[in-house]
Protein backbone atom coordinates (compact mmCIF):
# COMPACT_ATOMS: atom_id res chain seq x y z
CA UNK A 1 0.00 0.00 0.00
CA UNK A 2 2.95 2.38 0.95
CA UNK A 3 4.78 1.79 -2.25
CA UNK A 4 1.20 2.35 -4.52
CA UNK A 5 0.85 5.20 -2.52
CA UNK A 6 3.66 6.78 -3.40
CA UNK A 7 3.61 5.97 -7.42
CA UNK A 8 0.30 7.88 -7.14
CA UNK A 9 2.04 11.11 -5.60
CA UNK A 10 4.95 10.83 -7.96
CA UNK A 11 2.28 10.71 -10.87
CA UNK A 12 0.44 13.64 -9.17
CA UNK A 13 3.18 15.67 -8.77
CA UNK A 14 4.22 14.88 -12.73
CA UNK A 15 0.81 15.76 -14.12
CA UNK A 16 -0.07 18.67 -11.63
CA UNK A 17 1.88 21.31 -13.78
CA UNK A 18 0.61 20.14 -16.74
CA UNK A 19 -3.26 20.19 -15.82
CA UNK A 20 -2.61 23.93 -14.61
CA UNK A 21 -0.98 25.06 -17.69
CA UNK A 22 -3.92 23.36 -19.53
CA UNK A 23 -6.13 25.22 -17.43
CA UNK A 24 -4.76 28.59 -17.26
CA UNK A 25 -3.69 28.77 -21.29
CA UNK A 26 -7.95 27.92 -21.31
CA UNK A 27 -8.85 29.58 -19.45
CA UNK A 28 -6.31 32.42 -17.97
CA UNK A 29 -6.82 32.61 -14.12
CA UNK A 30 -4.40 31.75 -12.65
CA UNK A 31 -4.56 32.06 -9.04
CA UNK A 32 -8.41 30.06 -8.99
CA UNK A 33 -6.89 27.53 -11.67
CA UNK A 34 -4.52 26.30 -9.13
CA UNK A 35 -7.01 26.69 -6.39
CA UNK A 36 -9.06 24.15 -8.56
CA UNK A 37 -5.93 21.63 -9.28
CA UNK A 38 -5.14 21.40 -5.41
CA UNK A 39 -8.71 20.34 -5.11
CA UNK A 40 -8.20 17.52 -7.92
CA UNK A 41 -5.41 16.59 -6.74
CA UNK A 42 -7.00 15.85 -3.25
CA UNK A 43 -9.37 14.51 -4.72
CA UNK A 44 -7.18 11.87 -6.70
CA UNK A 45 -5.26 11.52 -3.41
CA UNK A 46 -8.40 10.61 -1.93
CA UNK A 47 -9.85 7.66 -4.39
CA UNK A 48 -7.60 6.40 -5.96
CA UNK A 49 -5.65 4.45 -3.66
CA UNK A 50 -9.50 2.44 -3.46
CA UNK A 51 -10.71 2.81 -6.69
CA UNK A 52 -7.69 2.63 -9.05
CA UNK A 53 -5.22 4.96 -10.89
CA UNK A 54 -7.60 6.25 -14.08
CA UNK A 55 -6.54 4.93 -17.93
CA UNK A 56 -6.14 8.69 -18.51
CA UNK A 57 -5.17 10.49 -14.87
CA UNK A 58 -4.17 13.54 -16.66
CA UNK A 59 -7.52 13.71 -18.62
CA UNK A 60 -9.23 12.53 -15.14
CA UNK A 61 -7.10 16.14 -13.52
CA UNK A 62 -8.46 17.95 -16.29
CA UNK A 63 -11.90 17.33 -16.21
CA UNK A 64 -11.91 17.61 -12.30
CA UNK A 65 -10.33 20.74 -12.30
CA UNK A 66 -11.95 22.02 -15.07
CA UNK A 67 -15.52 21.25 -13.09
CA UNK A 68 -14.04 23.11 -10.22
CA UNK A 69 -12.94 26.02 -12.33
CA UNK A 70 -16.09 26.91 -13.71
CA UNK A 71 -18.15 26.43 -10.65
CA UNK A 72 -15.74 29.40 -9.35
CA UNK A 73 -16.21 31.43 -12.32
CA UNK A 74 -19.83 30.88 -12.42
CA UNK A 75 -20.22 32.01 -9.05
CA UNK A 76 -18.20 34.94 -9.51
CA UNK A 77 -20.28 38.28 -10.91
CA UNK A 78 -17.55 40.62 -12.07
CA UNK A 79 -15.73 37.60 -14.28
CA UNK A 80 -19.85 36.68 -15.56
CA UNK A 81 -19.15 38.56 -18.68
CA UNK A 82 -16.02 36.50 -19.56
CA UNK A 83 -17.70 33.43 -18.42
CA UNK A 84 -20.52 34.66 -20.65
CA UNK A 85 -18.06 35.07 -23.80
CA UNK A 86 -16.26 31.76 -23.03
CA UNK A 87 -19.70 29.53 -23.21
CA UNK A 88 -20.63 31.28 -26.56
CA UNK A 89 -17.58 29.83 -27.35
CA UNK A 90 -17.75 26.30 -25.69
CA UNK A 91 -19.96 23.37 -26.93
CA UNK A 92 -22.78 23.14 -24.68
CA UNK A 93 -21.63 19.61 -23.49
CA UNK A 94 -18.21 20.80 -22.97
CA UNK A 95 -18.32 19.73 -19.14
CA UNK A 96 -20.38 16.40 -19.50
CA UNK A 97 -18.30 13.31 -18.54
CA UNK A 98 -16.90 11.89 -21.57
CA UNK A 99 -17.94 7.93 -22.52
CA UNK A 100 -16.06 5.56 -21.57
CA UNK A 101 -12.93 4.80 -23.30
CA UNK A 102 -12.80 8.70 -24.68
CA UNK A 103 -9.87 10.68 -24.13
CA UNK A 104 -10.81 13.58 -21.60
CA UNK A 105 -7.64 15.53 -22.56
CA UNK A 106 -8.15 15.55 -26.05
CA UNK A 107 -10.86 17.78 -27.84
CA UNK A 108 -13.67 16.03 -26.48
CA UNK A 109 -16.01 16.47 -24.12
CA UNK A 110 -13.15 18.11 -21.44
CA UNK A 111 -13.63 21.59 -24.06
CA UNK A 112 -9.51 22.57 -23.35
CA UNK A 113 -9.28 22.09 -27.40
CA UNK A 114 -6.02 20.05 -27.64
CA UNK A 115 -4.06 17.84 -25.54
CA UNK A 116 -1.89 19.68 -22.74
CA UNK A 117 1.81 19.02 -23.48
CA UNK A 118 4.63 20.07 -22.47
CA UNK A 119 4.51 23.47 -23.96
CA UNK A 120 1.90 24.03 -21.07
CA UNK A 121 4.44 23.51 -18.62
CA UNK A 122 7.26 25.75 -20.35
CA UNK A 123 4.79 28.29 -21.06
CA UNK A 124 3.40 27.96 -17.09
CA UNK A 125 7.30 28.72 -16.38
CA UNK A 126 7.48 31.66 -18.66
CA UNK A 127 4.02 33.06 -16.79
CA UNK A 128 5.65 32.32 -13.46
CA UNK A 129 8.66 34.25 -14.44
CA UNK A 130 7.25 37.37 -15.78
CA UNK A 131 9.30 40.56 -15.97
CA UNK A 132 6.73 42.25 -13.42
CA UNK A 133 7.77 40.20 -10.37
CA UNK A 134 10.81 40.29 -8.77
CA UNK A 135 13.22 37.39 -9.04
CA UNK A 136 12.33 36.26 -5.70
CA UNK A 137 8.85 35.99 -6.31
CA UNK A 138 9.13 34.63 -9.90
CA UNK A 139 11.37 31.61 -7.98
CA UNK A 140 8.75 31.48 -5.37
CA UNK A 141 5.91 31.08 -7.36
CA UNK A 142 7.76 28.74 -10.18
CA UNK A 143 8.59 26.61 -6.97
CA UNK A 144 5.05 26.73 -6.00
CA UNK A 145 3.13 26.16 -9.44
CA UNK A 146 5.73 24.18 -11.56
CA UNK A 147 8.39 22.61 -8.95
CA UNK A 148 5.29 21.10 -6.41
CA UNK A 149 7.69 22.36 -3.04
CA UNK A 150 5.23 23.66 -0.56
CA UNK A 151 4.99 26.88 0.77
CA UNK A 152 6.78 25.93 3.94
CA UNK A 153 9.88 24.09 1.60
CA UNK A 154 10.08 27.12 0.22
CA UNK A 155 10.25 29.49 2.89
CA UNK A 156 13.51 27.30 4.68
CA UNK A 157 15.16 27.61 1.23
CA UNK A 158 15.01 31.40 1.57
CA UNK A 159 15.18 31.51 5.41
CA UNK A 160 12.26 33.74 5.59
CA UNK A 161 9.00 33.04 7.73
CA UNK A 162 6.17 31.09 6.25
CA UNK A 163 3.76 33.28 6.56
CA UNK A 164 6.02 36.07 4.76
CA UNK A 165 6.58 33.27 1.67
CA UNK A 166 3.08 32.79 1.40
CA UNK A 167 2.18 36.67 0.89
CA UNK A 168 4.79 36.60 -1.75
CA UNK A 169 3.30 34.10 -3.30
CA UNK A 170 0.32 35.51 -3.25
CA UNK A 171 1.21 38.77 -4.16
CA UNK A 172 3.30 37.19 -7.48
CA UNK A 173 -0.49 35.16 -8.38
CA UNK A 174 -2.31 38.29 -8.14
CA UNK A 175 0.55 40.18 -10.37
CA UNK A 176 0.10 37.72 -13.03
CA UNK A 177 -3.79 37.80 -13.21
CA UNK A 178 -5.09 38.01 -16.69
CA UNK A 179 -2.11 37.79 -18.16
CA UNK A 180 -2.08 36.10 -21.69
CA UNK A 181 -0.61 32.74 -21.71
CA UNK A 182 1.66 32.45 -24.17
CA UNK A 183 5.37 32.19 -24.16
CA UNK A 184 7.76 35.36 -24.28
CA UNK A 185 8.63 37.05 -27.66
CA UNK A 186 12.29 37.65 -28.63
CA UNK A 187 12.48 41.28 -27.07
CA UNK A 188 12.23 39.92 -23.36
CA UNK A 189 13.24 36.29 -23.67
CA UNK A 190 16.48 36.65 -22.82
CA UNK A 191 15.70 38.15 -19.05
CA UNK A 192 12.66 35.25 -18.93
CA UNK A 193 14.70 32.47 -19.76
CA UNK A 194 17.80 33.45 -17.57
CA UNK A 195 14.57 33.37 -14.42
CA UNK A 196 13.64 30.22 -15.70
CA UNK A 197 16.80 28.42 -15.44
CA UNK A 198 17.81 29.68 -11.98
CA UNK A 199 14.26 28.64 -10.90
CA UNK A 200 15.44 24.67 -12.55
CA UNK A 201 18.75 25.23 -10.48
CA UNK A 202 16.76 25.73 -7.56
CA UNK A 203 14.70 23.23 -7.90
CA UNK A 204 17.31 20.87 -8.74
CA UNK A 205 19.60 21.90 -6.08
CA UNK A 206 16.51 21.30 -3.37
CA UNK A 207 16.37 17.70 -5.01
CA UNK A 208 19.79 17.06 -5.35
CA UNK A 209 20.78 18.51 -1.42
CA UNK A 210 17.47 18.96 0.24
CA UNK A 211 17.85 22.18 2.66
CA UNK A 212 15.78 20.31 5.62
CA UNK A 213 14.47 16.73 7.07
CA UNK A 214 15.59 13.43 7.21
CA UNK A 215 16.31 12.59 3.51
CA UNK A 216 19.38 13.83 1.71
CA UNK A 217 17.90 13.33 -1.74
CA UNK A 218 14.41 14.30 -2.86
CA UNK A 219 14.46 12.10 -6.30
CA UNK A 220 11.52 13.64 -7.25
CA UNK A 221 12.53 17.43 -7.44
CA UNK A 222 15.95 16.27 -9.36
CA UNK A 223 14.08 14.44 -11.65
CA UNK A 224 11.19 17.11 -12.11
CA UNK A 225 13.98 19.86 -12.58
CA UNK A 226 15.64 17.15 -15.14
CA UNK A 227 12.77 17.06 -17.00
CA UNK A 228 11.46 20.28 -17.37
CA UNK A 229 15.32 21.18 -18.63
CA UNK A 230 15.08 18.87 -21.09
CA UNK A 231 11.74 20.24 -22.21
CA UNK A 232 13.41 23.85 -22.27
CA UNK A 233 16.23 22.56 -24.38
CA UNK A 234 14.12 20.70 -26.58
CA UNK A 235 12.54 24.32 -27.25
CA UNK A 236 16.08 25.56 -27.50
CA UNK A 237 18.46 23.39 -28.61
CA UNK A 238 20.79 25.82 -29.37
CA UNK A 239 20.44 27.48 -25.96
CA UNK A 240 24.28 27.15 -24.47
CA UNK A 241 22.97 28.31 -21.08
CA UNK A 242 20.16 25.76 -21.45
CA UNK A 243 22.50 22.79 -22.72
CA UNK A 244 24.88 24.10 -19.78
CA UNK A 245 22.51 23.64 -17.20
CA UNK A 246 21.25 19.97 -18.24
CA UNK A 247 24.67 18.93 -18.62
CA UNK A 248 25.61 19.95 -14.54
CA UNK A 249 22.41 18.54 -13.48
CA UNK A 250 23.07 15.31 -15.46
CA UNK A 251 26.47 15.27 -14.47
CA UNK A 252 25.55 16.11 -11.00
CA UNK A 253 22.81 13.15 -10.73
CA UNK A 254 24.92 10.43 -12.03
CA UNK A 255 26.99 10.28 -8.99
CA UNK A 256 23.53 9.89 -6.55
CA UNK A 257 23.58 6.03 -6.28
CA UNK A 258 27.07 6.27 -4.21
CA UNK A 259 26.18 9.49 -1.91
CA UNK A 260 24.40 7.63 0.87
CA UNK A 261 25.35 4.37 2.79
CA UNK A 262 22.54 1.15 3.09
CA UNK A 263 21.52 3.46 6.48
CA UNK A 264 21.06 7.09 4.37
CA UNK A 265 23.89 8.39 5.83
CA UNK A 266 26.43 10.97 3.67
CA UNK A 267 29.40 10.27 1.74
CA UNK A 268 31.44 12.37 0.70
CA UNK A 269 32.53 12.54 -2.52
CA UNK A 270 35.98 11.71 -2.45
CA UNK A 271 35.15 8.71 -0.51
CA UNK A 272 32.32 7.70 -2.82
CA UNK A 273 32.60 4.36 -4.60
CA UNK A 274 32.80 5.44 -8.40
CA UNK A 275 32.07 2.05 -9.21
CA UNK A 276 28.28 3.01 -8.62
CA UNK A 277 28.38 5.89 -10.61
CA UNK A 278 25.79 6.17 -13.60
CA UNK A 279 28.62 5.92 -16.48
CA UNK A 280 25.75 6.41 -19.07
CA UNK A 281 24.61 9.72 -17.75
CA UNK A 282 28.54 10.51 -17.36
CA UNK A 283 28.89 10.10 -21.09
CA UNK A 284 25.67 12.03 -21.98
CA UNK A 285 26.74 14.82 -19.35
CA UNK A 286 30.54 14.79 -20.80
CA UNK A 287 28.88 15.56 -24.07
CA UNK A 288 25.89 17.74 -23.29
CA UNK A 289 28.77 19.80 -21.74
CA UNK A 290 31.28 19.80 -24.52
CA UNK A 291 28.07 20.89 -26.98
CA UNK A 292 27.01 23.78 -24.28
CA UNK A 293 31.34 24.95 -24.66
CA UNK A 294 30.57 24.90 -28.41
CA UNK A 295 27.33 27.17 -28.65
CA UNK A 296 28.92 30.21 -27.79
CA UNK A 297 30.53 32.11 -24.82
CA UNK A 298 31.17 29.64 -21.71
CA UNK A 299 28.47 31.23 -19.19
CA UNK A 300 27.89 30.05 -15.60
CA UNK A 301 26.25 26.77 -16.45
CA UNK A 302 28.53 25.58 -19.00
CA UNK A 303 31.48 26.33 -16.72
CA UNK A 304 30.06 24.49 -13.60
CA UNK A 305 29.18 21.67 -16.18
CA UNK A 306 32.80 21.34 -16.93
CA UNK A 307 34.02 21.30 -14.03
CA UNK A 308 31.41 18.51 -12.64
CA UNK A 309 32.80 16.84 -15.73
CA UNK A 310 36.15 16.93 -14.79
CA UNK A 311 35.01 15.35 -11.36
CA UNK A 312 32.89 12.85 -12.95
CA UNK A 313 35.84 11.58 -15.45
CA UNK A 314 38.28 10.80 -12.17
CA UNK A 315 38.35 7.12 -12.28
CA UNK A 316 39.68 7.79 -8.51
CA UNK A 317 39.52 10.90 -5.93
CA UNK A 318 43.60 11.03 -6.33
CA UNK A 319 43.37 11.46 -10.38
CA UNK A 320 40.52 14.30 -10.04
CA UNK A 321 42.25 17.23 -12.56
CA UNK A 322 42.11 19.68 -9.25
CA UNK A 323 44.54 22.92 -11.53
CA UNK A 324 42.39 22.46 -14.14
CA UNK A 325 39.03 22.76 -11.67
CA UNK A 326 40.91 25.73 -10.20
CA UNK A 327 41.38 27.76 -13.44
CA UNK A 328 37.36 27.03 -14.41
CA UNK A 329 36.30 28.13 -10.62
CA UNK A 330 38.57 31.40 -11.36
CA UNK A 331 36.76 32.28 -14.03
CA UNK A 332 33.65 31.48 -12.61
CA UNK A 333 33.93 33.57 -9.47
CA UNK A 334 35.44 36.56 -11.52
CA UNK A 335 31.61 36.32 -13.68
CA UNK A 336 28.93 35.77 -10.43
CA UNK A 337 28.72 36.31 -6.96
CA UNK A 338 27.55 33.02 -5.86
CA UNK A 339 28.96 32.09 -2.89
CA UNK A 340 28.81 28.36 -3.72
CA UNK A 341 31.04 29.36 -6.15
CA UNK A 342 33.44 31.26 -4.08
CA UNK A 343 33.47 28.25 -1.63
CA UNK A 344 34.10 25.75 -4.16
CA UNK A 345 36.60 27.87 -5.05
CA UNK A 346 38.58 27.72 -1.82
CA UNK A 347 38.12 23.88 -2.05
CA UNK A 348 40.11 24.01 -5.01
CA UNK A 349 42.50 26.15 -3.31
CA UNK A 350 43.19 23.59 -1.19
CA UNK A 351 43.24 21.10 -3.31
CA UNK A 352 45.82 22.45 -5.88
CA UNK A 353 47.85 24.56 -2.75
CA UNK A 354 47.40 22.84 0.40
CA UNK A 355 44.83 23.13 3.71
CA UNK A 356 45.90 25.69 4.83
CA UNK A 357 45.89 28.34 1.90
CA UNK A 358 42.20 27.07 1.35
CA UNK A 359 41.29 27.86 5.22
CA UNK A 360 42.54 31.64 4.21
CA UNK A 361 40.13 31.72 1.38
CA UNK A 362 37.01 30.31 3.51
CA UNK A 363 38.01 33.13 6.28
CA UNK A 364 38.38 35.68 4.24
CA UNK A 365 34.80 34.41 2.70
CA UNK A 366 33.35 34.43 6.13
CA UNK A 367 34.68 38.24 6.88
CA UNK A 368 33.61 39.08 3.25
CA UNK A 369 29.63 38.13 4.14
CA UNK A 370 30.04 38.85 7.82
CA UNK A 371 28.36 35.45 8.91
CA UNK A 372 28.92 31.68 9.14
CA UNK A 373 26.97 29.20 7.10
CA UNK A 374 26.93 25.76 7.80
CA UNK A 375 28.19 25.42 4.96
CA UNK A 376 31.49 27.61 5.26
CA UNK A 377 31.97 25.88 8.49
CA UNK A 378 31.85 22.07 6.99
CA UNK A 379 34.24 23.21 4.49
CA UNK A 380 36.51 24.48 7.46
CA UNK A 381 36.47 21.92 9.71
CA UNK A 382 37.24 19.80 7.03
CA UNK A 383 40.28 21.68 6.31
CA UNK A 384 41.36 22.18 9.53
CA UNK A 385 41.49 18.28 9.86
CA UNK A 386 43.55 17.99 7.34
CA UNK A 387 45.78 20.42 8.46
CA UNK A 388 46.08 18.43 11.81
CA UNK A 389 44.49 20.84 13.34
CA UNK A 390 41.77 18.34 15.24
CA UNK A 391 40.02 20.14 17.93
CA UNK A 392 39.37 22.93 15.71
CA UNK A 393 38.32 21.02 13.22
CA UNK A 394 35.93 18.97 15.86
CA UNK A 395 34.60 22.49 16.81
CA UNK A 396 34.04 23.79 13.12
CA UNK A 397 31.94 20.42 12.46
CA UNK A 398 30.08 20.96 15.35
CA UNK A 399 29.16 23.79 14.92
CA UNK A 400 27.98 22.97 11.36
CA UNK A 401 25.87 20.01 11.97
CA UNK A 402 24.18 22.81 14.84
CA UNK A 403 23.30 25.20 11.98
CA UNK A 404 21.97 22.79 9.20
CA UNK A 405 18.55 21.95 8.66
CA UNK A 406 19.32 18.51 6.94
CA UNK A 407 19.32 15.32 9.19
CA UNK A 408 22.01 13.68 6.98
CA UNK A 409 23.81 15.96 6.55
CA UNK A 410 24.18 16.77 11.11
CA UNK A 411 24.72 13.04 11.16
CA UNK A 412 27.52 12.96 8.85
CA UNK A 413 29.64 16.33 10.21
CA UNK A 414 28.58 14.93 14.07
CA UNK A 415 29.99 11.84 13.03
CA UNK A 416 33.09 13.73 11.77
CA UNK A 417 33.60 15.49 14.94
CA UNK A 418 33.06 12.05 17.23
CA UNK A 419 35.91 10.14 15.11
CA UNK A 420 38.26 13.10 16.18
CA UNK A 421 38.13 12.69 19.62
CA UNK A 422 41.08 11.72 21.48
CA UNK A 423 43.20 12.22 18.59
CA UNK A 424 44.84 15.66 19.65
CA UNK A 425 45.86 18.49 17.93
């Protein structure tokens, strides 16, 4: 029962963006058309773990939602005149259940004229990332109405209340009322698609690392992210930034089946056994990347593909090309401000230069932002150990696994700081 329950919310959480972009591209509210596709999707929660997964669960989402839609619009008097316009417009049976055996996402009897399809979805993620919100409410509500993270997911990902993510949210919806659904035209697709992608990093990133509870990986946000890149590049195929960013999240989620141990627990990635490694995505990442080099100036994506290609090419930790990482990450760090970057950066440092000139990059990180992440201090203490430097290092991952919200991620730097014990300075 467990296991059937949770195809159904993977197949939920697949279709859900789909049946909105159907719904808003029919009918153009937004903020009620993903009112109503909540309530099929509860709905579907609700029977069919009894009654059976539909032959058509999109269609079934559709028509559901669809139902749900109009009854709002009905009973709404200042959108009567649209509604009005739309039924002159709709077959009279357009809401009727269809027959058995007739496709309710096709032209029939669900009235949404053609089949949703992916463009839906890539369209929905243009709409979400309209030039009138900011960038943190185009992430928020591309999170929220494409990704499937709830409002409280997203909230820890930008360490602000819930209740303050949820009037963004809001606040993005209403901005994007009545806006035509259609996908950008040449003059501002530039500044949508650059939203987009961060929104797929995101998203991946959540997936790939999840920010809090007791699972390190959340295989359905990687793969969702995954998907809806490959969509965007199937748009875009000459896209470097696009091919960029599949080929680091490829790349990326190839090494997955050797980052946790049979209990969940962390390993790192030098310690990882590359034997488990997806070598099939590696080649298809290895090339997506060398294709994204090709199409034009190397931007952020391409260059963090290359270097998770690098990485991913190391038969062993010892043969990993660490100057050749170091020259990317310098180039990288000169074009963004991501602090990822910077840290990864001082990794390198240390990699190519020794502990200890790494440990003066992450401090002069630290007095750069004026705080501590959990982050920066991992990435200490685990330079500090090398450096023989033990109790600081047990004190750096300490206070690391005290500041993260992942439960894998405490275990693994407590565990850190346990094996040091005893061992002196």
């Amino acid at each position: 029962m467990g296991r059937a329950t949770d195809d159904i919310e993977d197949l939920l959480r697949r279709h859900a963006p789909q049946v909105l972009g159907a719904l808003v591209r029919r009918y153009g509210h937004f903020d009620p058309a993903e009112d109503s596709v909540q309530e099929a999707l509860i709905a579907a929660a609700g029977q069919w773990p009894g009654d059976g997964i539909p032959d058509n669960p999109r269609g079934w989402l559709i028509r559901v939602a669809s139902r749900r839609l109009t009854d709002r619009l009905r009973s709404d008097e200042a959108r009567r005149r649209r509604e009005e316009t739309a039924a002159a417009l709709t077959p009279a049976d357009a809401f009727v259940a269809p027959p058995p055996g007739e496709d309710p996402a096709g032209a029939g009897p669900a009235g949404l004229g053609r089949a949703p399809s992916e463009d839906d979805t890539l369209t929905l993620l243009f709409l979400c990332c309209h030039p009138a919100l900011s960038p943190a409410a185009q992430i928020a509500l591309t999170l929220r109405a494409v990704g499937g993270l709830t409002t409280a997911e997203i909230a820890r990902a930008h360490l602000v209340p819930e209740a303050t993510m949820a009037q963004r949210i809001s606040r993005a919806k209403r901005t994007v009322r009545g806006t035509q659904f259609r996908q950008p035209d040449a003059r501002d697709r530039d500044q949508r698609l650059a939203a987009v992608l961060q929104v797929l990093y995101l998203i991946f990133n959540e997936g790939y690392t999840a920010t809090a509870g007791p699972d390190l990986h959340r295989t359905d946000l990687a793969r969702e992210a995954i998907r809806l890149t490959r969509a965007v590049r199937r748009l875009l195929p000459h896209e470097g930034r696009v091919t960029g960013l599949l080929a680091l999240m490829v790349l990326t989620e190839a090494r997955t089946p050797a980052r946790t141990g049979p209990d969940g627990e962390l390993i790192p990635l030098d310690e990882q056994d590359r034997a488990r490694w997806d070598r099939t995505a590696i080649a298809e990442g290895i090339a997506l990347a060398e294709e994204a080099l090709a199409q034009g100036p190397a931007g952020d994506y391409q260059l963090q593909a290359a270097i998770a290609a690098l990485h991913d090419e190391a038969e062993r930790a010892e043969d990993t090309d660490w100057p050749q990482i170091l020259a990317l990450y310098d180039v990288l760090v000169q074009r963004t401000p991501d602090p990822a970057a910077a840290l990864g950066r001082a990794v390198a440092v240390a990699m190519v230069h020794g502990p200890r000139a790494g440990l003066a990059e992450v401090d002069a990180l630290a007095k750069a932002s004026g705080q501590r992440t959990h982050r920066l201090d991992a990435v200490r203490g685990h330079l500090l150990e090398r450096a023989g430097e033990h109790d600081a290092a047990r004190t750096a991952y300490r206070a690391a696994a005290d500041a993260t919200l992942s439960e894998p991620e405490a275990h693994y730097l407590r565990r850190r700081a346990d094996r040091l014990n005893g061992s002196g300075t």
